[in-house]
Protein backbone atom coordinates (compact mmCIF):
# COMPACT_ATOMS: atom_id res chain seq x y z
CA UNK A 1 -14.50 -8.53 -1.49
CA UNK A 2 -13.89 -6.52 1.38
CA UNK A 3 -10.49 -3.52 -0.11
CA UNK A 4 -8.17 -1.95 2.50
CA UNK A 5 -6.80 1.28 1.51
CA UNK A 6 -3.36 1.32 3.00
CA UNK A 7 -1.47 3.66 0.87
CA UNK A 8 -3.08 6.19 -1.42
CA UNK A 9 0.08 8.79 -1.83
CA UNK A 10 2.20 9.22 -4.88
CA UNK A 11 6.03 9.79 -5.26
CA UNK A 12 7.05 10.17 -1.91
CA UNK A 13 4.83 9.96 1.65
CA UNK A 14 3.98 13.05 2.47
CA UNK A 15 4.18 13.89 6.38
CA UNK A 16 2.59 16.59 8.12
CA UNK A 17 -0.44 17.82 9.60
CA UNK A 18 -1.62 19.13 6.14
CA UNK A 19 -1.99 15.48 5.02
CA UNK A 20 -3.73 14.10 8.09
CA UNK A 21 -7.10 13.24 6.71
CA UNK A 22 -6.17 11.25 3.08
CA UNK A 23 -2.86 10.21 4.14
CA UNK A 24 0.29 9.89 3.36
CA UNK A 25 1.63 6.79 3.00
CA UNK A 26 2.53 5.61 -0.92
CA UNK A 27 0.78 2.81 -2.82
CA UNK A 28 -0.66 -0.33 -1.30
CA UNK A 29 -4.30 -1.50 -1.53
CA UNK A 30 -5.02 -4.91 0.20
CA UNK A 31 -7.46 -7.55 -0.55
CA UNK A 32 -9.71 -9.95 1.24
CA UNK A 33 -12.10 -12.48 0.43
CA UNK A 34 -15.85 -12.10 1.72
CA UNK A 35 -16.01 -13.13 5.00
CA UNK A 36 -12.25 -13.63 5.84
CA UNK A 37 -10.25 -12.02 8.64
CA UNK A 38 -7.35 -10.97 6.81
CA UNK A 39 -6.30 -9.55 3.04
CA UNK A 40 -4.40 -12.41 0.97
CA UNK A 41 -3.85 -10.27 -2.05
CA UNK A 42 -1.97 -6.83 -1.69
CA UNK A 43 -1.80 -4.38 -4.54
CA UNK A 44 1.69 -2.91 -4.33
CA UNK A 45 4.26 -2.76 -1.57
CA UNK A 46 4.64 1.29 -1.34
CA UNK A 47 5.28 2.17 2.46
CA UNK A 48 1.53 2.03 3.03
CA UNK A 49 2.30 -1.96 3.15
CA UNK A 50 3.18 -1.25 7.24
CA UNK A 51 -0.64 -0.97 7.52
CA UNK A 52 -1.21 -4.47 6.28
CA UNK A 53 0.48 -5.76 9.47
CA UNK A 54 -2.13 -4.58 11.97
CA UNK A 55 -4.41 -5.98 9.60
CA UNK A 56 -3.61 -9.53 10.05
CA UNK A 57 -4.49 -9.91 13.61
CA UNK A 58 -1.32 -10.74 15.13
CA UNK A 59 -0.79 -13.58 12.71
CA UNK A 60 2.06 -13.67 9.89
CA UNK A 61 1.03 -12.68 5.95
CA UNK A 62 0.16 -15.69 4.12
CA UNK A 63 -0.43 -14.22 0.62
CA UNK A 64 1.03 -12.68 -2.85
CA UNK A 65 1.92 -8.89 -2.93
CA UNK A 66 1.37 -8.11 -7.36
CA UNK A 67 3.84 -4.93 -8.10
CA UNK A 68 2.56 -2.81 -10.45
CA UNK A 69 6.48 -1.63 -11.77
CA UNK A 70 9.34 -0.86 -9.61
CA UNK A 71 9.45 2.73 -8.53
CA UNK A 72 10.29 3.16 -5.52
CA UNK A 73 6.78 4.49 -4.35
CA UNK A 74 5.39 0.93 -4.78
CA UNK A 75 8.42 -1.17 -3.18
CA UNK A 76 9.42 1.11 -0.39
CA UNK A 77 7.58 -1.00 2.21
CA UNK A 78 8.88 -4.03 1.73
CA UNK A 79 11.65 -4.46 4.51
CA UNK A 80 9.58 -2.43 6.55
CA UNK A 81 6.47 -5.55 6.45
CA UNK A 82 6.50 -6.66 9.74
CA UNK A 83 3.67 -9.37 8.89
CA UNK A 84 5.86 -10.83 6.13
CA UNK A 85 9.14 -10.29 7.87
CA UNK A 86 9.19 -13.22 10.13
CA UNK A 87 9.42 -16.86 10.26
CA UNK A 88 6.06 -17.79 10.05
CA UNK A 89 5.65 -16.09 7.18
CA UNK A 90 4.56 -16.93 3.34
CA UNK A 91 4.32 -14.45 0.53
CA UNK A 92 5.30 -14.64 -3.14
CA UNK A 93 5.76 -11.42 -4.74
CA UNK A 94 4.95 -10.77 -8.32
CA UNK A 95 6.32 -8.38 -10.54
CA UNK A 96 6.25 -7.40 -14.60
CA UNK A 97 8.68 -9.30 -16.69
CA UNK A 98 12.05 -7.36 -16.88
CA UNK A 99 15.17 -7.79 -18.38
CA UNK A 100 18.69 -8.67 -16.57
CA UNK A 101 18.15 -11.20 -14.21
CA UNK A 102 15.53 -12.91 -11.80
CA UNK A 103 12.83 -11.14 -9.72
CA UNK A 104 14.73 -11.07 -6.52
CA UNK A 105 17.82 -10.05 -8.43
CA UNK A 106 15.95 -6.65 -10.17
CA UNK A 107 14.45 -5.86 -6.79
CA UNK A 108 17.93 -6.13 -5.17
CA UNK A 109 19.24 -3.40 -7.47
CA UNK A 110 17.36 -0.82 -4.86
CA UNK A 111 16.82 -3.29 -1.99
CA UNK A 112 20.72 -3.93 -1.07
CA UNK A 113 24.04 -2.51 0.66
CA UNK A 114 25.03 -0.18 0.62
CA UNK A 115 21.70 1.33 -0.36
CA UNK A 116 19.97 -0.79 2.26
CA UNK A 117 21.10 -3.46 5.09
CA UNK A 118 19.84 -6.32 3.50
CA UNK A 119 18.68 -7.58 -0.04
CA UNK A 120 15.56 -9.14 -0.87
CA UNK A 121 16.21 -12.83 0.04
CA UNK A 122 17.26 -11.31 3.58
CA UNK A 123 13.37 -11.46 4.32
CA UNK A 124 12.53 -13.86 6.88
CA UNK A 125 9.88 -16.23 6.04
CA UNK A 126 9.07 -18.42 2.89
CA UNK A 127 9.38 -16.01 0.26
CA UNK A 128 8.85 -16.70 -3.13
CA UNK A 129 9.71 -13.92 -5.91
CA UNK A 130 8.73 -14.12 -9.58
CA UNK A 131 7.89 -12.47 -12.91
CA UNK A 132 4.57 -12.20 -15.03
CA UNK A 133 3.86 -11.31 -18.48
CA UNK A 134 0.79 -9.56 -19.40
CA UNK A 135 -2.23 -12.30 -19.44
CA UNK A 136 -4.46 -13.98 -16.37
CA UNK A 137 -3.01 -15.54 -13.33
CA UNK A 138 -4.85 -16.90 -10.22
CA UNK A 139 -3.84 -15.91 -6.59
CA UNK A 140 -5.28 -16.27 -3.59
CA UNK A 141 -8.35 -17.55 -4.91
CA UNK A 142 -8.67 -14.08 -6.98
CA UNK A 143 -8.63 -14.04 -11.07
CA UNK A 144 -5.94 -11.14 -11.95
CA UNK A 145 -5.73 -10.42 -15.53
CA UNK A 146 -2.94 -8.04 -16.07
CA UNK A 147 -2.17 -5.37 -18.97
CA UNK A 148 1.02 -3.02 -19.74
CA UNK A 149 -0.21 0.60 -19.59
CA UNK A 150 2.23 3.53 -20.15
CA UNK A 151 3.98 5.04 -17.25
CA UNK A 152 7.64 6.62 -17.71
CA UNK A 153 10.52 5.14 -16.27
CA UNK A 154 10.39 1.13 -16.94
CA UNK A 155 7.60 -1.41 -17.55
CA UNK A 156 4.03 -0.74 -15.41
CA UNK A 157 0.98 -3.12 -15.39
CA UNK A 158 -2.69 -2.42 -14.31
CA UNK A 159 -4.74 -5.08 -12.57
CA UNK A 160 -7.89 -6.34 -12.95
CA UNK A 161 -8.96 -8.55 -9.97
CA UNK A 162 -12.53 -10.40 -9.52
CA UNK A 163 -13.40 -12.89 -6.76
CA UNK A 164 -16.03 -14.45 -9.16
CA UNK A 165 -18.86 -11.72 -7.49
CA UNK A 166 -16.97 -8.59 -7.44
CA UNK A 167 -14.36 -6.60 -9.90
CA UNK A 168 -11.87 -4.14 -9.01
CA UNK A 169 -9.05 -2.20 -11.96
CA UNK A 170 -6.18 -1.17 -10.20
CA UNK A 171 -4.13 1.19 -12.39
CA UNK A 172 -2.06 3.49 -10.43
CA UNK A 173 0.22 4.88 -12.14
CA UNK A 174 -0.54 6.04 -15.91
CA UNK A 175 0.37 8.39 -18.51
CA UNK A 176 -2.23 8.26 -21.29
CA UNK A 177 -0.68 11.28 -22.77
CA UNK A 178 1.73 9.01 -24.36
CA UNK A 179 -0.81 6.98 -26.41
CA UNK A 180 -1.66 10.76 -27.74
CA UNK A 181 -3.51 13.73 -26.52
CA UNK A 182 -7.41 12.19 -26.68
CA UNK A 183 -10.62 14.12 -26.51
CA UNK A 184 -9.90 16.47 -23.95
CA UNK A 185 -6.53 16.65 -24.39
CA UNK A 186 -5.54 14.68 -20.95
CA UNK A 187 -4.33 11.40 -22.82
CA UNK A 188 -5.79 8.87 -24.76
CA UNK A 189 -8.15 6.11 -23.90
CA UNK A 190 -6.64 2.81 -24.74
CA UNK A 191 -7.71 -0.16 -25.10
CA UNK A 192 -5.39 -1.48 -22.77
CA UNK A 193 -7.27 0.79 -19.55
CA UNK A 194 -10.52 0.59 -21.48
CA UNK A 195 -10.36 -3.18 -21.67
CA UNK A 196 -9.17 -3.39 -17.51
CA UNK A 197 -11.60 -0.94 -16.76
CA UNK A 198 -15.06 -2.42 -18.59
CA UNK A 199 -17.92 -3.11 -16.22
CA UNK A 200 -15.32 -3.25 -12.96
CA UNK A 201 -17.52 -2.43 -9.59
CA UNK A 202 -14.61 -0.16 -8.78
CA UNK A 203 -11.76 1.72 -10.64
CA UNK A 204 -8.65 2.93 -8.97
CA UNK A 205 -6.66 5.19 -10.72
CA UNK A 206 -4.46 7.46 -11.09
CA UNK A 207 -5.16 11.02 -10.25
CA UNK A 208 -2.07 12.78 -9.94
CA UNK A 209 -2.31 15.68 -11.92
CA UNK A 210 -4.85 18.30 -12.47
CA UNK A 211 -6.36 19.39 -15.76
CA UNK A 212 -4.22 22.47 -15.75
CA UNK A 213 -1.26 20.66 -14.64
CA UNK A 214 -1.28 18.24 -17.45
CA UNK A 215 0.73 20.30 -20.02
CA UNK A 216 3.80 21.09 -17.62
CA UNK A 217 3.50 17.94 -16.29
CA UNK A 218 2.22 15.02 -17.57
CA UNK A 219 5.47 13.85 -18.84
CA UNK A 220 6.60 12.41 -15.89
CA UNK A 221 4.20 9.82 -16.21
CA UNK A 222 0.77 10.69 -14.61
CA UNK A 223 -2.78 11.26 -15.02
CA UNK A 224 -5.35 13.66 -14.56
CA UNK A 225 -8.15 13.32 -12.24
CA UNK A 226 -11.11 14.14 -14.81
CA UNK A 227 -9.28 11.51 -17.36
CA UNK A 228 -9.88 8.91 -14.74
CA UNK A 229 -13.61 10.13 -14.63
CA UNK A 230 -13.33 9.57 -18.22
CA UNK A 231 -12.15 6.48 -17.88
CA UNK A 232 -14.65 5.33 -16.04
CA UNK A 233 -17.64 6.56 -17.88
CA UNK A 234 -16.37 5.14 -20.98
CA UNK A 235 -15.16 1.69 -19.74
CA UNK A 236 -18.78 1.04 -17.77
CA UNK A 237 -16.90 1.48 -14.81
CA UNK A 238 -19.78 1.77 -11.59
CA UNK A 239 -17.62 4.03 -9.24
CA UNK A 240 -13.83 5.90 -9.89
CA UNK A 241 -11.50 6.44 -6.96
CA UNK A 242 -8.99 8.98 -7.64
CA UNK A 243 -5.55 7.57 -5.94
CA UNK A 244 -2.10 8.07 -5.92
CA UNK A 245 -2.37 11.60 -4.84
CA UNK A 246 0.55 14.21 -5.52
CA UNK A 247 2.48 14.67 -2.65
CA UNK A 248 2.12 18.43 -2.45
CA UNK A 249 -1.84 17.75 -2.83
CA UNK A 250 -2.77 18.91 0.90
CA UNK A 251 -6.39 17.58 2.55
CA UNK A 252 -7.73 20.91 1.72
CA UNK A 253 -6.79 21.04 -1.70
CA UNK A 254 -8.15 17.84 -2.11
CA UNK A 255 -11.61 18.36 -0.17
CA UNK A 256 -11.95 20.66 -3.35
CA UNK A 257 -11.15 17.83 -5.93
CA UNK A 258 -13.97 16.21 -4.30
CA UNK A 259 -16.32 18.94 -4.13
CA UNK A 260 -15.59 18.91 -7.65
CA UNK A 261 -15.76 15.71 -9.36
CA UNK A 262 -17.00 13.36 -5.80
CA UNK A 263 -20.41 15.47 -6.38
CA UNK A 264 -20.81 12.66 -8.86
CA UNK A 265 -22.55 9.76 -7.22
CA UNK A 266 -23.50 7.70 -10.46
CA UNK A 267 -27.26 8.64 -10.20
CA UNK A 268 -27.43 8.68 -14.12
CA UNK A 269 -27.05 6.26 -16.66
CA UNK A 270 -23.47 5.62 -17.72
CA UNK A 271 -21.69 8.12 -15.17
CA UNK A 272 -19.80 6.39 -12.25
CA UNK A 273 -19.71 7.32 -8.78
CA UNK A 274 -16.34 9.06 -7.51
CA UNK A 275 -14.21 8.95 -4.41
CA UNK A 276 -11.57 10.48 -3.13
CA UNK A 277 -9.15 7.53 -1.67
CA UNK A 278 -8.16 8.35 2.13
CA UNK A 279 -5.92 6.27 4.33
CA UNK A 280 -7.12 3.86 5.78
CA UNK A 281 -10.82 3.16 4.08
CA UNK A 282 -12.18 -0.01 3.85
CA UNK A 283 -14.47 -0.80 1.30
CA UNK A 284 -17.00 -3.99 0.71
CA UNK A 285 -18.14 -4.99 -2.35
C-alpha cells in the first residue's frame, strides 16, 4: 500500500513561508494499491485533494473519496478536484449517515449558490454520492471498517483500511476528552479508537492540541499529540503519525514536537514509531 500525504493541516490551510516544510493544505490522505500508478481510495476531500490530481498522471480519478464528517476542512477541495472534475471521470463519495436528506443534498448545504457557483451534482463526470453507517464496506479493492468517534460539531467516523497485507487507522479528527478525562488527563481511550487502532502498520491521528493546550481547548473537538502516542502504544499500533496540525502550528514549532515525541522510533517492545506528517510524503507499506 503505497499512502500519499496530500493534506495534513487542520481548520483552515495555513499559507506562508512559516508553513513551508509540513504544509498547509487541510485533510486528504490518498491511497494506492501495491504496484499501481495511481491512488483509488482518498481519505477526505480537505483542499489538500488538488494534490491528488498531479497524482494521476494526466488521467481522470477513477475511485471513492470516504469523508470522515463534514467540516469544511475535509470537503473544501472538492470543486477544486481537477482529476474528478471532468468528463472522464468516476468517483463515488462516501460520507457518515446524516439526517435531512440524501448525500448530495447535505453536501449541497455548503457546496451551493450563493455560497458557491455550483452544487454538488454540478461535478462533471460520473459521480456517485452516498451514506454509510458504522460497519465494513469494500472499495477499491480495500476492506474499510468504519467507527463513530467523538468530534464536536456533527457525526465523525475513523477508518480502518487494509489491502489484505497492510493496515492503516485514519482518525483525524477526535476529541477523547468527551468519553472522560483518561489516564493522563488528555481524553479517554475508547474502544471505538482502541478497536480501529489494534495492530494497524500505521496510525494517523489527530494531533491538534498540545498537552498544555488541552484544558483551554480541547472542547472544540481535538486531540493531543502525546494521547495519540497513547493511542498507539495501547492499541499495538507499529508507528503514530501526528496529523491534522493546528493552523498556527509553524514548521519550527513543530520540528520541536518531533524532537519531542518523533525521538521515538519503536525500538522497544510495545512503543510505536512516530512521525510528524508533512505535505507531500509518500509512504509504502
Amino acid at each position: 500500500m503505497r499512502i500519499h500525504l496530500c493534506g495534513v493541516r487542520g481548520s483552515t490551510p495555513a499559507p506562508g513561508p512559516e508553513f513551508l516544510r509540513y504544509g498547509g493544505h487541510t485533510s486528504c490522505v490518498a491511497l494506492a494499491h501495491d504496484g499501481a500508478a495511481a491512488p483509488t481510495l482518498v481519505l477526505d476531500a480537505g483542499t489538500g485533494l488538488r494534490r491528488v490530481t498531479g497524482l494521476l498522471g494526466g488521467q481522470p480519478f477513477a475511485g471513492t473519496i470516504l469523508l470522515t464528517h463534514l467540516h469544511w476542512d475535509h470537503v473544501h477541495g472538492l470543486p477544486f478536484f481537477q482529476g474528478g472534475d471532468r468528463d472522464d471521470a468516476r468517483a463515488v463519495l462516501l460520507l457518515p449517515q446524516q439526517p435531512g436528506g440524501t448525500a448530495a443534498d447535505v453536501l449541497a448545504r455548503g457546496m451551493s449558490p450563493p455560497h458557491f457557483p455550483i452544487t454538488p451534482d454540478g461535478l462533471r463526470g460520473n459521480w456517485t454520492f452516498g451514506m454509510i453507517e458504522p460497519g465494513q464496506l469494500k472499495a477499491e479493492g480495500f476492506t474499510v471498517e468504519a467507527r463513530e468517534v467523538p468530534h464536536k460539531g456533527g457525526r465523525t467516523f475513523g477508518y480502518r483500511v487494509g489491502d489484505g497485507q497492510s493496515v492503516i487507522t485514519y482518525i483525524p479528527d477526535h476529541c477523547p476528552t468527551a468519553a472522560g478525562t483518561g489516564p493522563e488527563g488528555w481524553g479517554e481511550y475508547h474502544p471505538a479508537a482502541l478497536d480501529l487502532a489494534a495492530g494497524s502498520d500505521l496510525l494517523i491521528h489527530d494531533a491538534f492540541l498540545l498537552p498544555e493546550e488541552v484544558a483551554a481547548e480541547a472542547s472544540f473537538g481535538h486531540a493531543a499529540a502525546d494521547y495519540a502516542v497513547g493511542l498507539g502504544e495501547r492499541s499495538g499500533a507499529r508507528r503514530v503519525m501526528l496529523f491534522h496540525h493546528k493552523p498556527a502550528r509553524t514548521d519550527a514549532e513543530l520540528d520541536l514536537l518531533a524532537a519531542r515525541l518523533g525521538a521515538r522510533r519503536g525500538d522497544r517492545p510495545g512503543q510505536p514509531g512516530v512521525i510528524v506528517a508533512a505535505e507531500g510524503g509518500i509512504l509504502d507499506l
